[in-house]
N, C-alpha and C. Protein backbone atom coordinates (compact mmCIF):
# COMPACT_ATOMS: atom_id res chain seq x y z
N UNK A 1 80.76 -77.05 21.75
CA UNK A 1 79.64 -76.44 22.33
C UNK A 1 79.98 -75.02 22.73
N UNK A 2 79.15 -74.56 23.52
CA UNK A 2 79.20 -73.20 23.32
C UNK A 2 80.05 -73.33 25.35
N UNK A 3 80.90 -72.31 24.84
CA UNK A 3 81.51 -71.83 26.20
C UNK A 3 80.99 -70.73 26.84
N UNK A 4 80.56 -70.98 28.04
CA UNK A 4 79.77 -70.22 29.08
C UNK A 4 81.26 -69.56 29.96
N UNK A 5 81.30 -68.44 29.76
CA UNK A 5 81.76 -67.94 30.75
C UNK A 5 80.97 -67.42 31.70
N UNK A 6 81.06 -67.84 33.24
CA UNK A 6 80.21 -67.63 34.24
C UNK A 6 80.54 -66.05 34.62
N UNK A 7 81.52 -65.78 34.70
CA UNK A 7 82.39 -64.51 35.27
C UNK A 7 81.65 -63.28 34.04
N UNK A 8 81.22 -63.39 33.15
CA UNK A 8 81.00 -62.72 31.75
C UNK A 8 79.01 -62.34 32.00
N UNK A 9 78.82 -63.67 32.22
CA UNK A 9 77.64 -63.80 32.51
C UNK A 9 76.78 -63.01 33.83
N UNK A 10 77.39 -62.99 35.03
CA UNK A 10 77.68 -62.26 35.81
C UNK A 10 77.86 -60.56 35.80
N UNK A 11 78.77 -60.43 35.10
CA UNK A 11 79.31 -59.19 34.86
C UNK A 11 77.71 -58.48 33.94
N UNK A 12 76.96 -59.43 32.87
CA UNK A 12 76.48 -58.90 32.38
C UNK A 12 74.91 -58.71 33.22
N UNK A 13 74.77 -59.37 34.15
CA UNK A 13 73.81 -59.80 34.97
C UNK A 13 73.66 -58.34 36.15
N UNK A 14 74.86 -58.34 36.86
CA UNK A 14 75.57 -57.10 37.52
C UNK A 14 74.89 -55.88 36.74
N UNK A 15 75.78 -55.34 35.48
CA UNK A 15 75.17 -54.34 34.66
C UNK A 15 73.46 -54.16 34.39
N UNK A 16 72.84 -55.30 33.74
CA UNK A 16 71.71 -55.33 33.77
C UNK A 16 70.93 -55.01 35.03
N UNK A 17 70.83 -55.25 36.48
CA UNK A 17 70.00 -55.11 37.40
C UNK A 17 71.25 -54.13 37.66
N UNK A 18 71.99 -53.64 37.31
CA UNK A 18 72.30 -51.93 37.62
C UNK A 18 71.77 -50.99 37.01
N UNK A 19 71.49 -51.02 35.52
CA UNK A 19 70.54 -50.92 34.78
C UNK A 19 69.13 -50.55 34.89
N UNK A 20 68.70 -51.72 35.10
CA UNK A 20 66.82 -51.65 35.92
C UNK A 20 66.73 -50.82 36.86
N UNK A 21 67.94 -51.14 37.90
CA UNK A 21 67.79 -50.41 38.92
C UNK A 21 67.88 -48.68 39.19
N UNK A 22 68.84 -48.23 37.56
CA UNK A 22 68.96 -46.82 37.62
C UNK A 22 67.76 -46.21 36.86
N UNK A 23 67.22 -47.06 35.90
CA UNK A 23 65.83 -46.91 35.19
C UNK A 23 64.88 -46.97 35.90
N UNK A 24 64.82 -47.92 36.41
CA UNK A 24 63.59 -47.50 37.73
C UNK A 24 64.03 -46.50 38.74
N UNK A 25 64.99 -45.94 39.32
CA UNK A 25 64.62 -44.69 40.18
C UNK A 25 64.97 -43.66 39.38
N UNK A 26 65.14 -43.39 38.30
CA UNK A 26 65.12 -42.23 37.18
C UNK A 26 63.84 -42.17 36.20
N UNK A 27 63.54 -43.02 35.86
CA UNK A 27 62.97 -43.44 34.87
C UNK A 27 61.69 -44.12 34.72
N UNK A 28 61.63 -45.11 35.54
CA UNK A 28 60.54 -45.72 35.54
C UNK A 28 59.57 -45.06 36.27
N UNK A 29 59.67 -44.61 37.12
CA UNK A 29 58.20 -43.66 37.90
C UNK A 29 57.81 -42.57 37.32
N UNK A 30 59.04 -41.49 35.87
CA UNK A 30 58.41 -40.47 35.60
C UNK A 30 57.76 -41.22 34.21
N UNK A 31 57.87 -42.69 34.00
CA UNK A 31 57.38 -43.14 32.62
C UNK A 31 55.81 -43.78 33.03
N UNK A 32 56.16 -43.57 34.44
CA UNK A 32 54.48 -44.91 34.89
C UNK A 32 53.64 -43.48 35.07
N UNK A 33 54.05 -42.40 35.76
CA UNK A 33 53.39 -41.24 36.35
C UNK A 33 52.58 -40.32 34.78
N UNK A 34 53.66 -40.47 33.98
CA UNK A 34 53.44 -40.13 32.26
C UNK A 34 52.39 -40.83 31.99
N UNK A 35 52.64 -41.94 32.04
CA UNK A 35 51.44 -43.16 31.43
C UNK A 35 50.40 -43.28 32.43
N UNK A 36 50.59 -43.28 33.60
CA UNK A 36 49.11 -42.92 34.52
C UNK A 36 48.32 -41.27 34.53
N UNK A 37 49.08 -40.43 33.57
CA UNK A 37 48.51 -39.15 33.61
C UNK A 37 47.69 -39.38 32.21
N UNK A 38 48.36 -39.94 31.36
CA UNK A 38 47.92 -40.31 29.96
C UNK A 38 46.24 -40.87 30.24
N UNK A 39 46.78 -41.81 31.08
CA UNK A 39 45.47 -42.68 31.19
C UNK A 39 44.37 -42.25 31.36
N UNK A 40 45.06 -41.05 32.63
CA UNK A 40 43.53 -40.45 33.42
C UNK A 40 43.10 -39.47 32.18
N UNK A 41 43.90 -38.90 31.21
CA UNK A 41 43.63 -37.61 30.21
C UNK A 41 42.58 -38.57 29.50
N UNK A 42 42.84 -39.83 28.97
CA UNK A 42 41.89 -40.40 27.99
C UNK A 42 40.56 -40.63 28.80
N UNK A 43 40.89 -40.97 29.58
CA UNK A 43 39.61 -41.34 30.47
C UNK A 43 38.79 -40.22 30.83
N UNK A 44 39.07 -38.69 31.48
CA UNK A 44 38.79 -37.88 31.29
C UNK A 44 38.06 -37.37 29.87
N UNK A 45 38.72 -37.70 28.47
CA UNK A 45 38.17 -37.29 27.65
C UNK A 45 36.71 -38.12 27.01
N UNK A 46 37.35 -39.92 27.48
CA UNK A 46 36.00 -39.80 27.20
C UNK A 46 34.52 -39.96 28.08
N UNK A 47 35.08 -39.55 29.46
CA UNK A 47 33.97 -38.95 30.51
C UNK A 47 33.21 -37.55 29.43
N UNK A 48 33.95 -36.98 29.03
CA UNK A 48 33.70 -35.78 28.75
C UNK A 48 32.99 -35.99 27.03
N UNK A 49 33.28 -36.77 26.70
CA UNK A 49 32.52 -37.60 25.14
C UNK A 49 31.09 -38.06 25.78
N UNK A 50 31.15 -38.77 26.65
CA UNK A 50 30.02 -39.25 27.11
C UNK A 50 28.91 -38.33 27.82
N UNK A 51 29.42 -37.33 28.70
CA UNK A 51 28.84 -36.10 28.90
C UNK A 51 28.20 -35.50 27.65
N UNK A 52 28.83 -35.35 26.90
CA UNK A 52 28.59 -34.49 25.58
C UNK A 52 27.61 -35.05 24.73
N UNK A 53 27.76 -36.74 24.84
CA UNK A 53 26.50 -37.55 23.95
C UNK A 53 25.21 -37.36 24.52
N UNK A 54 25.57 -37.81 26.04
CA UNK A 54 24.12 -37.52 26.74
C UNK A 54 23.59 -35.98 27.12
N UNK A 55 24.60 -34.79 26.82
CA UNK A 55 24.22 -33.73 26.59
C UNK A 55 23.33 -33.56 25.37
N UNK A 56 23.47 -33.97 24.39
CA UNK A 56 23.14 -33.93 23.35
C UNK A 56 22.19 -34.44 23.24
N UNK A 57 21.63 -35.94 23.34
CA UNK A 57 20.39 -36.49 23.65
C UNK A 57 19.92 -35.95 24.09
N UNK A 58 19.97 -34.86 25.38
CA UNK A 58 19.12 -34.76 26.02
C UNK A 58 18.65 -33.51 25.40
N UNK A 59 19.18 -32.40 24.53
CA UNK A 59 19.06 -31.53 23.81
C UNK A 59 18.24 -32.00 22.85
N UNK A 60 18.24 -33.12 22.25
CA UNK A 60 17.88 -33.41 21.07
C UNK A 60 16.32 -34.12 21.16
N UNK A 61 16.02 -34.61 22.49
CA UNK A 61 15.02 -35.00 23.00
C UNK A 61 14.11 -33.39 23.39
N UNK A 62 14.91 -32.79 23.88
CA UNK A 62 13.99 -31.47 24.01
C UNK A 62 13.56 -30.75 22.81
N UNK A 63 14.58 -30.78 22.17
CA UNK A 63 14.04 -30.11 20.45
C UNK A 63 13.20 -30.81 20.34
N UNK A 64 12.89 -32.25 20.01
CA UNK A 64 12.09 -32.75 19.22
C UNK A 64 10.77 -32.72 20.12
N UNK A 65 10.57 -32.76 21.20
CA UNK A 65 9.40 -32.39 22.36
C UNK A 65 9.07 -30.38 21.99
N UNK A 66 9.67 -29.81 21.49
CA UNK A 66 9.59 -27.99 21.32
C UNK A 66 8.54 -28.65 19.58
N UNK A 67 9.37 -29.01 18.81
CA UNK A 67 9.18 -29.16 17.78
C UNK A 67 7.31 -30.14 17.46
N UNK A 68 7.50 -31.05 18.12
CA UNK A 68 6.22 -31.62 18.32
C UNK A 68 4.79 -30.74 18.79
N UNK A 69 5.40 -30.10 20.03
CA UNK A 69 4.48 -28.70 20.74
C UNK A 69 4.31 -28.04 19.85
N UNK A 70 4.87 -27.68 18.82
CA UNK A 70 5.18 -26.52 17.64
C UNK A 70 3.93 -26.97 16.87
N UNK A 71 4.31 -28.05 16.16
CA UNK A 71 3.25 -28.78 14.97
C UNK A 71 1.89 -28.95 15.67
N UNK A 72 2.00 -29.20 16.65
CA UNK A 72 0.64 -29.82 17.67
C UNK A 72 -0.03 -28.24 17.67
N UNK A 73 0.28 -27.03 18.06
CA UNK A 73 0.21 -25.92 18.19
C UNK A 73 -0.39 -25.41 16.41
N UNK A 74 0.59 -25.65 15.55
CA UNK A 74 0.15 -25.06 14.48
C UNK A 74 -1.06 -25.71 14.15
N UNK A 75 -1.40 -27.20 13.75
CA UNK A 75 -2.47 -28.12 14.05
C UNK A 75 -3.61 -27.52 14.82
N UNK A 76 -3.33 -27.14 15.79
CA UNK A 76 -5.30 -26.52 16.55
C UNK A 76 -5.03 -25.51 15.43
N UNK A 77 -4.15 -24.27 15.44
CA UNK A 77 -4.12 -22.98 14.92
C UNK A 77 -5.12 -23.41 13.50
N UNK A 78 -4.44 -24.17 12.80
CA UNK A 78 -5.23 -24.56 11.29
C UNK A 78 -6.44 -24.84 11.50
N UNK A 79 -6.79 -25.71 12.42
CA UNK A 79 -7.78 -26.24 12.66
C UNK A 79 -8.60 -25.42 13.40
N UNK A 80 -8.39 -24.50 14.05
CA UNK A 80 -9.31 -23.67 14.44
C UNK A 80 -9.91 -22.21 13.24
N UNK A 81 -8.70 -21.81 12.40
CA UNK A 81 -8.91 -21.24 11.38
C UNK A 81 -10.07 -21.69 10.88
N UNK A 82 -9.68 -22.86 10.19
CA UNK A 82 -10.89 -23.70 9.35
C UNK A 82 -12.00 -23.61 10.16
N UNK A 83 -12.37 -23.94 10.85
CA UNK A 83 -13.63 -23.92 11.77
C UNK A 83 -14.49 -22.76 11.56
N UNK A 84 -12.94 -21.53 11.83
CA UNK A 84 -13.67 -19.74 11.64
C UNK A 84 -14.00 -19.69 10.42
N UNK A 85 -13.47 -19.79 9.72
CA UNK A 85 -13.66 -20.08 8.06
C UNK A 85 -15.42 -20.47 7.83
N UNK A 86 -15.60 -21.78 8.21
CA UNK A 86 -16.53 -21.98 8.09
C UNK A 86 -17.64 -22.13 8.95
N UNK A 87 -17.42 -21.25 9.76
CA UNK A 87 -18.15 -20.17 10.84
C UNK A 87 -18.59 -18.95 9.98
N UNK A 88 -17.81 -18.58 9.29
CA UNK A 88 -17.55 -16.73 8.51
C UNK A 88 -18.72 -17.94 6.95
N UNK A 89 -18.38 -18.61 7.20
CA UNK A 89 -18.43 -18.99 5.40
C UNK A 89 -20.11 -19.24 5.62
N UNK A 90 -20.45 -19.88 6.84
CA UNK A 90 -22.63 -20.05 7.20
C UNK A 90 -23.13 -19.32 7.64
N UNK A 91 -21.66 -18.17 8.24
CA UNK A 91 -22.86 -16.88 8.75
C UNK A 91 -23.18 -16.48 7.14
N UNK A 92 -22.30 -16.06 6.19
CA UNK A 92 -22.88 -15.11 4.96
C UNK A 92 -23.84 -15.99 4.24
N UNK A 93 -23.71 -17.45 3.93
CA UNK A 93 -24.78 -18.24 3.65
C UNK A 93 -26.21 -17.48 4.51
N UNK A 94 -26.15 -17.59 5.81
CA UNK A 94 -27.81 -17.69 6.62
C UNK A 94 -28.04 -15.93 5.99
N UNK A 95 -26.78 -15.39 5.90
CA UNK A 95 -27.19 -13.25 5.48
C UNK A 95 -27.80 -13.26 4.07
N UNK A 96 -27.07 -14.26 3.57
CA UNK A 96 -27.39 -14.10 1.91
C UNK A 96 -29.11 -14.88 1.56
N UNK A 97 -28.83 -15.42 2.27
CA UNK A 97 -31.11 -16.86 2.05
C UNK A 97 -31.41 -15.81 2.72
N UNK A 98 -31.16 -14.94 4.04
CA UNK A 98 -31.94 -13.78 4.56
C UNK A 98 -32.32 -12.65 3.93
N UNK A 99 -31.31 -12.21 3.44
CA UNK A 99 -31.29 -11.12 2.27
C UNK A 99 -32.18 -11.44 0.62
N UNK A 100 -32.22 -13.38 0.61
CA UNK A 100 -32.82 -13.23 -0.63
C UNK A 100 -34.50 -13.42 0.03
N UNK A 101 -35.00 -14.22 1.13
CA UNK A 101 -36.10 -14.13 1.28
C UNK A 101 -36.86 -13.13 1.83
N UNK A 102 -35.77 -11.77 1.92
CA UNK A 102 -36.40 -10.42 2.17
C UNK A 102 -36.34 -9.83 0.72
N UNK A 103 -35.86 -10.26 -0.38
CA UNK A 103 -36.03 -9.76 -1.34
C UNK A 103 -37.20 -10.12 -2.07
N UNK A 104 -37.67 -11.48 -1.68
CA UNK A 104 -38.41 -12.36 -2.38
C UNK A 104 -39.81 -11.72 -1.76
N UNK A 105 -39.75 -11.74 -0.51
CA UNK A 105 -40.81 -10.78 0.25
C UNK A 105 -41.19 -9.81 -0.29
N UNK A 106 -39.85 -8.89 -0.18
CA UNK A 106 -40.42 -7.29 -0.91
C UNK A 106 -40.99 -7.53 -1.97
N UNK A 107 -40.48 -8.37 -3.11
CA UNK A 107 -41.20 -8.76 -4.68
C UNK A 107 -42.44 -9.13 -4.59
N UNK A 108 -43.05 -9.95 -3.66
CA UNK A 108 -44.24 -10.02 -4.05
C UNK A 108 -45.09 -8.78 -2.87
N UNK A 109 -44.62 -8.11 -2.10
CA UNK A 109 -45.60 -7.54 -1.69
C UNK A 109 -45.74 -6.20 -2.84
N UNK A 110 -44.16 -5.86 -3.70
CA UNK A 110 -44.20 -4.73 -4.71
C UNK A 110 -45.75 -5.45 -5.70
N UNK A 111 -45.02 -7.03 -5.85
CA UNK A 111 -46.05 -7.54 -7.08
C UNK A 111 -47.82 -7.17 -6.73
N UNK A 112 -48.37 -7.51 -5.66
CA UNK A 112 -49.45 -7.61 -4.67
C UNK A 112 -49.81 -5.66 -4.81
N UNK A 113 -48.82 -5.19 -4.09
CA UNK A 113 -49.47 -3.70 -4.43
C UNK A 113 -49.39 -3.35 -6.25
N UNK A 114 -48.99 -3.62 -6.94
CA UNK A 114 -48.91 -3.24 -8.04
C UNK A 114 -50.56 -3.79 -8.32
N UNK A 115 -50.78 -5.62 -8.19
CA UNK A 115 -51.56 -5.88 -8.83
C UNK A 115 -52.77 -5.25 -7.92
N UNK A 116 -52.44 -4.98 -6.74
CA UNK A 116 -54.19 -3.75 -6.50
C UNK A 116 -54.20 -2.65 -6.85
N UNK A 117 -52.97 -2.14 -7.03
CA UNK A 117 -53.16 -0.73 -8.09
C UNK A 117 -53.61 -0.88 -9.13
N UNK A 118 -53.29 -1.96 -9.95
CA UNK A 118 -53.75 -2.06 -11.61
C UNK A 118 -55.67 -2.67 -11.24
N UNK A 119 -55.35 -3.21 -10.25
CA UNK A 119 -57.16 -3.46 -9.85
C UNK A 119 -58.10 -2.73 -9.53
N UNK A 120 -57.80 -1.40 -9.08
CA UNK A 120 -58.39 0.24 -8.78
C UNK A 120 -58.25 0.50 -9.92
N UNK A 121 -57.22 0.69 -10.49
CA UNK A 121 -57.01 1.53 -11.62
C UNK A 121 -58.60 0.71 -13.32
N UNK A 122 -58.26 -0.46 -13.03
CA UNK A 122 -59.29 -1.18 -13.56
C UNK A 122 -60.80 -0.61 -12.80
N UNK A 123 -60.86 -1.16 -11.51
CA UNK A 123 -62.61 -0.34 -11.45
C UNK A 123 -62.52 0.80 -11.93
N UNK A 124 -61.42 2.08 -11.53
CA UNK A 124 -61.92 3.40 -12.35
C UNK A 124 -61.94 3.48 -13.73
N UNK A 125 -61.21 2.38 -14.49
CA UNK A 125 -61.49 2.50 -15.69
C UNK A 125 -62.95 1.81 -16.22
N UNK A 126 -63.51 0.86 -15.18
CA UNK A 126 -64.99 0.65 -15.58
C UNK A 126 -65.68 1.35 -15.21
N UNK A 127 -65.59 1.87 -14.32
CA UNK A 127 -66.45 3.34 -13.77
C UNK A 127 -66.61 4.56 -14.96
N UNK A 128 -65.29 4.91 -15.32
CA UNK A 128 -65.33 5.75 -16.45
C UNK A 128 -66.21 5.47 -17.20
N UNK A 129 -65.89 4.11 -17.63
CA UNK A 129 -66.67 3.26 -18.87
C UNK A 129 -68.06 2.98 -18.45
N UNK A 130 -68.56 3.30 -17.59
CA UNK A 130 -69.85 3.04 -17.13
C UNK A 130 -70.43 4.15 -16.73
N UNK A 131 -69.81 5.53 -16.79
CA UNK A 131 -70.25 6.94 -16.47
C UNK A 131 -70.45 6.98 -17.83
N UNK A 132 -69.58 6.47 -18.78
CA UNK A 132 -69.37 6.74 -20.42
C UNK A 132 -70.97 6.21 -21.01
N UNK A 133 -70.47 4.92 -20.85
CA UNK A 133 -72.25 4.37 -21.57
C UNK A 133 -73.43 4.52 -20.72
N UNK A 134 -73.23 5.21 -19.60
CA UNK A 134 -74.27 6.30 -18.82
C UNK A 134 -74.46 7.57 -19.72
N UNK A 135 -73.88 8.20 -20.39
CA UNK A 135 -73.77 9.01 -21.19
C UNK A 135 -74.04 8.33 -22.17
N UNK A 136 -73.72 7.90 -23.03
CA UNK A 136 -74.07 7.40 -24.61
C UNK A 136 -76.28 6.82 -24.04
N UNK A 137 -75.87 6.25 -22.83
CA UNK A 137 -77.63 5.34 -22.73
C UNK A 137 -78.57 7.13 -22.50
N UNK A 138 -78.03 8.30 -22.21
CA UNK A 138 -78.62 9.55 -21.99
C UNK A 138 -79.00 9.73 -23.41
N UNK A 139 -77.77 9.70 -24.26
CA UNK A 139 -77.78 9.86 -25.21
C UNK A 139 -78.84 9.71 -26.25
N UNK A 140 -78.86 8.49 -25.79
CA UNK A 140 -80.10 7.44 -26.62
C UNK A 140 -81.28 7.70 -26.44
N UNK A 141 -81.71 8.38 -25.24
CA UNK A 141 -82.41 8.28 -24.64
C UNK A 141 -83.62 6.78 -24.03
N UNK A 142 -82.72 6.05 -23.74
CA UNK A 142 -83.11 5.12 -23.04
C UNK A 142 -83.89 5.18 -21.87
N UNK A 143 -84.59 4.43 -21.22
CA UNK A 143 -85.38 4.53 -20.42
C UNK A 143 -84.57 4.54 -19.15
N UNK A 144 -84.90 4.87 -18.05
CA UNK A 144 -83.88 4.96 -16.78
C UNK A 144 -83.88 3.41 -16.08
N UNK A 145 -84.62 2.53 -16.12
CA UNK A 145 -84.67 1.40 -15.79
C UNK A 145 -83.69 0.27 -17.03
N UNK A 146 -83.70 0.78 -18.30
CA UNK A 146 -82.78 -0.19 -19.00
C UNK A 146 -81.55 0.49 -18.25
N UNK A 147 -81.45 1.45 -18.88
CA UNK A 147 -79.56 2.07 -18.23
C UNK A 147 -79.64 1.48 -17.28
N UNK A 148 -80.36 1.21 -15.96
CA UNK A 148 -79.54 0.80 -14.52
C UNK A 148 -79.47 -0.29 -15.41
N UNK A 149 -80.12 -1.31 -15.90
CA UNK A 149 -79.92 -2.56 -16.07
C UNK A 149 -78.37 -2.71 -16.99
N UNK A 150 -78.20 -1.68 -18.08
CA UNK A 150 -77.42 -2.24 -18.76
C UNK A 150 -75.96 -1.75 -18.21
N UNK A 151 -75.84 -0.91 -16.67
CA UNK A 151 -74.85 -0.21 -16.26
C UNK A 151 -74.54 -1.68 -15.61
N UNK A 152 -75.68 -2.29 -14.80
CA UNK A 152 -75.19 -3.30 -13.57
C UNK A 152 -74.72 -4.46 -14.47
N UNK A 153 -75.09 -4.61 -15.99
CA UNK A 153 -75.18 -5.80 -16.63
C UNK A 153 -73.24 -5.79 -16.87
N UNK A 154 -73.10 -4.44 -16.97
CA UNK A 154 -71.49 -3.99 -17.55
C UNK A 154 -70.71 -4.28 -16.68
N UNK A 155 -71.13 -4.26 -15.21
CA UNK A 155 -70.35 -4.29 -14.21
C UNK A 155 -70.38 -5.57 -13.64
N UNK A 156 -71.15 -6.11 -13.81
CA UNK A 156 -71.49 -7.85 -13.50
C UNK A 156 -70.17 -7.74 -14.52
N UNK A 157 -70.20 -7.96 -15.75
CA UNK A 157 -69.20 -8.46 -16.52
C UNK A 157 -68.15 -8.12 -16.64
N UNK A 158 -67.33 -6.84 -16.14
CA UNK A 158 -66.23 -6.14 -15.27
C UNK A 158 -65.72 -7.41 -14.43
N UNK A 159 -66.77 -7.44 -13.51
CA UNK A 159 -66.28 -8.10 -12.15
C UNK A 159 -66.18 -9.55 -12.51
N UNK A 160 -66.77 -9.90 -13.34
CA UNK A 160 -66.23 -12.00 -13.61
C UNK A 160 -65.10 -11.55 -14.10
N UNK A 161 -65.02 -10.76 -15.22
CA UNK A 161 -63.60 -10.93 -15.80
C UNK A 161 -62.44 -10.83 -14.66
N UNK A 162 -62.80 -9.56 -14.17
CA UNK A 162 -61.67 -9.50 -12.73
C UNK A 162 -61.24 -10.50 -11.81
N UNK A 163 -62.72 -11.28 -11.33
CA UNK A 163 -62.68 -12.21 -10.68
C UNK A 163 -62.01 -13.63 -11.33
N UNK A 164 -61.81 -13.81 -12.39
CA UNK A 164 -61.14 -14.93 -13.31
C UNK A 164 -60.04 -14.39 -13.65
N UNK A 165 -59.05 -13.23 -13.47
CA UNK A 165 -57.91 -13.37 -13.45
C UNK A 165 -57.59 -13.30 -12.16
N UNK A 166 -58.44 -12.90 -10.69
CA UNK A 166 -57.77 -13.32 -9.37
C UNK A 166 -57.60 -15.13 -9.49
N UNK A 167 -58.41 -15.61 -9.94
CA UNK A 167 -58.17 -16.99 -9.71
C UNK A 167 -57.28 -17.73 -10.62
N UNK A 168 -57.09 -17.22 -11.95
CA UNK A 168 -55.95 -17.47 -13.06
C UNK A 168 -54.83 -16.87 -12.23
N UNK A 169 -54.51 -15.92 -11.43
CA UNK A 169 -53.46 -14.99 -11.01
C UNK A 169 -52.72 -15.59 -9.83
C-alpha cells in the first residue's frame, strides 16, 4: 500500500497555507480589487449600452413623430393645393359660360340690329319702289284714285311678305 508519510504531509500542508497565506496578502486582494474593478467596468458599460438603447428609442420615436408631422403637413399642403386648383379651375369655368353668354348676347343683339337695319333698309327699298311705280302710274297716266290704290295694294304686299319672315325668323 501506499506509505503515508505524516511528517511529508505536514511539511507540504505547512508550505501550502504558507502559500495561501502569502497569496492572499500579496495577491489575492489586488486580484479580487482587479476583478471587482472589472466587474464594475462591465457593468458600467452596459449601464451605458442601455442608456444608449433607450437614447436611441427615444430619438427614434421622435423622428418618427417629426416625420409623421411632416407627411401629415405635406397631406393638408396637397390637399389644400387641390382644393385651390379647383377653386382656380370653377372660377375660369363660371369667366368662360360668362364670357360665352355675353358673347351669345352681343350675337343676337348684333343679329336683332342687323335684322332691323335690313328691315328699314327694306321699307326704303319699298318706298323707293313705290315712289318708282308712283312714277311709272304718272307715267301712265292713271287716275289718282287707282295709283293710291295700287301704291297701298304694293305695300299691303311689302308688309305680309315682311310680316312672314318676322314669323318664319
Amino acid at each position: 500500500m501506499m506509505n503515508l508519510d505524516f511528517q511529508q504531509i505536514l511539511t507540504q500542508l505547512v508550505g501550502f497555507l504558507a502559500l495561501l497565506g502569502i497569496l492572499k496578502l500579496f495577491f489575492w486582494k489586488p486580484v479580487l480589487s482587479m476583478l471587482d474593478e472589472r466587474k464594475e467596468k462591465i457593468s458600467r458599460q452596459f449601464k451605458e449600452i442601455e442608456d444608449t438603447k433607450a437614447e436611441l428609442a427615444k430619438l427614434k420615436s421622435e423622428y418618427e413623430a417629426k416625420l409623421s408631422a411632416i407627411e401629415e403637413a405635406s397631406r393638408v399642403r396637397i390637399n389644400e393645393a387641390i382644393l385651390e386648383g379647383q377653386r382656380i379651375s370653377q372660377g375660369l369655368k363660371d369667366d368662360a359660360h360668362k364670357e360665352a353668354q355675353k358673347i351669345i348676347i352681343d350675337a343676337r343683339s348684333y343679329i336683332n340690329d342687323e335684322f332691323l337695319k335690313a328691315k328699314e333698309e327694306l321699307k326704303n327699298s319699298v318706298v323707293a319702289l313705290a315712289i318708282d311705280a308712283a312714277g311709272h302710274i304718272i307715267e301712265s297716266q292713271i287716275a289718282e284714285s287707282d295709283s293710291r290704290r295700287i301704291v297701298q295694294d304694293f305695300l299691303k304686299e311689302i308688309e305680309e311678305i315682311d310680316e312672314r319672315k318676322d314669323i318664319s325668323g
